[in-house]
Protein backbone atom coordinates (compact mmCIF):
# COMPACT_ATOMS: atom_id res chain seq x y z
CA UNK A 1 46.40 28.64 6.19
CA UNK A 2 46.00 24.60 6.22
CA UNK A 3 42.85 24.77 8.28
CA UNK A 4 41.03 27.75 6.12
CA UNK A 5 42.18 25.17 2.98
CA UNK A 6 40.62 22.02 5.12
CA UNK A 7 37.44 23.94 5.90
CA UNK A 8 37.04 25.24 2.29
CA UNK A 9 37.19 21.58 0.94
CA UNK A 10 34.78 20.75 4.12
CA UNK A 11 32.50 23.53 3.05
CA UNK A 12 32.45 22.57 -0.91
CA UNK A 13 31.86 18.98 0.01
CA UNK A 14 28.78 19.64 2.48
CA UNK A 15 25.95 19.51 -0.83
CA UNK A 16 27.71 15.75 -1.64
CA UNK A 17 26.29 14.57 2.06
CA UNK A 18 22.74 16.01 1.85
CA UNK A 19 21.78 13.80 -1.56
CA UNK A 20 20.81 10.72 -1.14
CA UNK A 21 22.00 7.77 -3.09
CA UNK A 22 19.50 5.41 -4.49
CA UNK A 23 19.52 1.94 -2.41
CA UNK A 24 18.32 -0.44 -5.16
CA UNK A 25 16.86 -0.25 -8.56
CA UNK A 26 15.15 3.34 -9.93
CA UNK A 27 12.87 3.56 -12.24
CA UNK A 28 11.78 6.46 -14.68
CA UNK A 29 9.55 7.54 -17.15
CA UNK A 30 9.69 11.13 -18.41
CA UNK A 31 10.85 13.18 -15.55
CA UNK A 32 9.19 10.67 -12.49
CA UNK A 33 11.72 8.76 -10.69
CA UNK A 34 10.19 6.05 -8.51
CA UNK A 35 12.03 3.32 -6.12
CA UNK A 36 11.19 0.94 -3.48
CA UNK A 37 12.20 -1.07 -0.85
CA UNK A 38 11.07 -4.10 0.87
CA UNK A 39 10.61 -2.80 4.58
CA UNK A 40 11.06 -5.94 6.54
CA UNK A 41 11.06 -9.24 3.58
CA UNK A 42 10.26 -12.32 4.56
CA UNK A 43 12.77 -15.41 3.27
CA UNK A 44 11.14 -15.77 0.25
CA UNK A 45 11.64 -12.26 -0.74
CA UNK A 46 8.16 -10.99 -0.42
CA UNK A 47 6.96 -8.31 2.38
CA UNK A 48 3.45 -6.42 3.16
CA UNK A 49 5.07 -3.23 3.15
CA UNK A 50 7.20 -0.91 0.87
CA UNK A 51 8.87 2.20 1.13
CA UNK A 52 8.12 4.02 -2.54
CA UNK A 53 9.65 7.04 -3.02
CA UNK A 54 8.31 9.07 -6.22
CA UNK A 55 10.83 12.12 -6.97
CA UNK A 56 12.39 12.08 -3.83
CA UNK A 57 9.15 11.56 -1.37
CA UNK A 58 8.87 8.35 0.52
CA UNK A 59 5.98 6.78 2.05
CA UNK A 60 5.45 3.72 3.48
CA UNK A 61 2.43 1.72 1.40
CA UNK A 62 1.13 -1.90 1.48
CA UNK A 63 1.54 -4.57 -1.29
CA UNK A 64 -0.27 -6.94 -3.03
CA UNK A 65 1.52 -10.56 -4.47
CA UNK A 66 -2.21 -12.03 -5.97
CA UNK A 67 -3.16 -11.01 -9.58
CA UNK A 68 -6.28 -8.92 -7.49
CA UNK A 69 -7.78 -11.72 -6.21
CA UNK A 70 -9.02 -13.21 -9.50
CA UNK A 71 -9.13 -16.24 -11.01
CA UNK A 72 -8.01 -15.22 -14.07
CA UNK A 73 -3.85 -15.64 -14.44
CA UNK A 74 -1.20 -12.92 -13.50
CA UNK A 75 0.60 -11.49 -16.87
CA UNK A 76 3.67 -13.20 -17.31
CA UNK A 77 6.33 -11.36 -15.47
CA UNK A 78 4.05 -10.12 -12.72
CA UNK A 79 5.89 -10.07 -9.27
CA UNK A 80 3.31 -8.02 -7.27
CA UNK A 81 1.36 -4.38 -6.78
CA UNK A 82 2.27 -1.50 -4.89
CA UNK A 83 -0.56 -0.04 -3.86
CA UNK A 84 0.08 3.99 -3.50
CA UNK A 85 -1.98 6.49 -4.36
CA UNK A 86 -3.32 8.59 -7.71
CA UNK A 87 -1.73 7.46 -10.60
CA UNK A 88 0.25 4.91 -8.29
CA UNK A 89 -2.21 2.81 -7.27
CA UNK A 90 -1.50 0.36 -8.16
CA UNK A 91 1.83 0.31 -9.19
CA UNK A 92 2.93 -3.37 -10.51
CA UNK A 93 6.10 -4.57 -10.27
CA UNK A 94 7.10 -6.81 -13.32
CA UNK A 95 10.77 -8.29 -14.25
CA UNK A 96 12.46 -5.38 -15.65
CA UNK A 97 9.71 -2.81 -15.40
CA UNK A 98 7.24 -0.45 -13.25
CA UNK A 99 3.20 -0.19 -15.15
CA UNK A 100 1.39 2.23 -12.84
CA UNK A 101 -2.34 2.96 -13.23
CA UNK A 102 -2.41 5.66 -16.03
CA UNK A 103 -0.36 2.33 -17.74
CA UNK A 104 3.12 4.43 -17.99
CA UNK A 105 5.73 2.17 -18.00
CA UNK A 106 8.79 3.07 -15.92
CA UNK A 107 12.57 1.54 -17.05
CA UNK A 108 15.15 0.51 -14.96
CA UNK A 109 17.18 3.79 -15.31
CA UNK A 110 20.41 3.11 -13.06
């Protein structure tokens, strides 16, 4: 009887395992959820790569930390572009917020 009471608890905790927990901030706007992660930063807290994961699909994309190569200024709060794909590319990263190409803005949401 203990063991069919230890396997049912086993059983109705199995779904718990199989989500993942977000690892840093999330962002959303609507019903898109977007994160990334630094793959590999450098000391100063910058990296070429991120992993950006959209509603639950990661890939691995490339970043950018110059306002495009211009000579014109970054906005003010600018920390650098994701560059994805479709409506995510690019994706910039500002302090406190996500503004991807279609200019949706995405708020921290965790």
């Amino acid at each position: 009887m203990k063991y069919a009471i230890a396997l049912a608890l086993m059983i109705i905790a199995l779904p718990a395992f199989a989500i993942e927990r977000p690892e840093g901030v999330v962002y959303c706007h609507g019903k898109t959820v977007v994160e990334f992660r630094l793959v590999n930063p450098e000391k100063n807290g910058t990296a070429s790569d991120v992993d950006l994961t959209i509603n639950g699909k990661t890939s691995r994309v490339m970043t950018a930390y110059s306002w495009f190569g211009s000579n014109q200024a970054s906005p003010k709060g600018f920390k650098f572009a994701i560059l994805g794909e479709k409506q995510f590319d690019p994706l910039l990263v500002f302090d406190g917020y996500l503004l991807d190409a279609k200019k949706q803005k995405y708020t921290k949401c965790n």
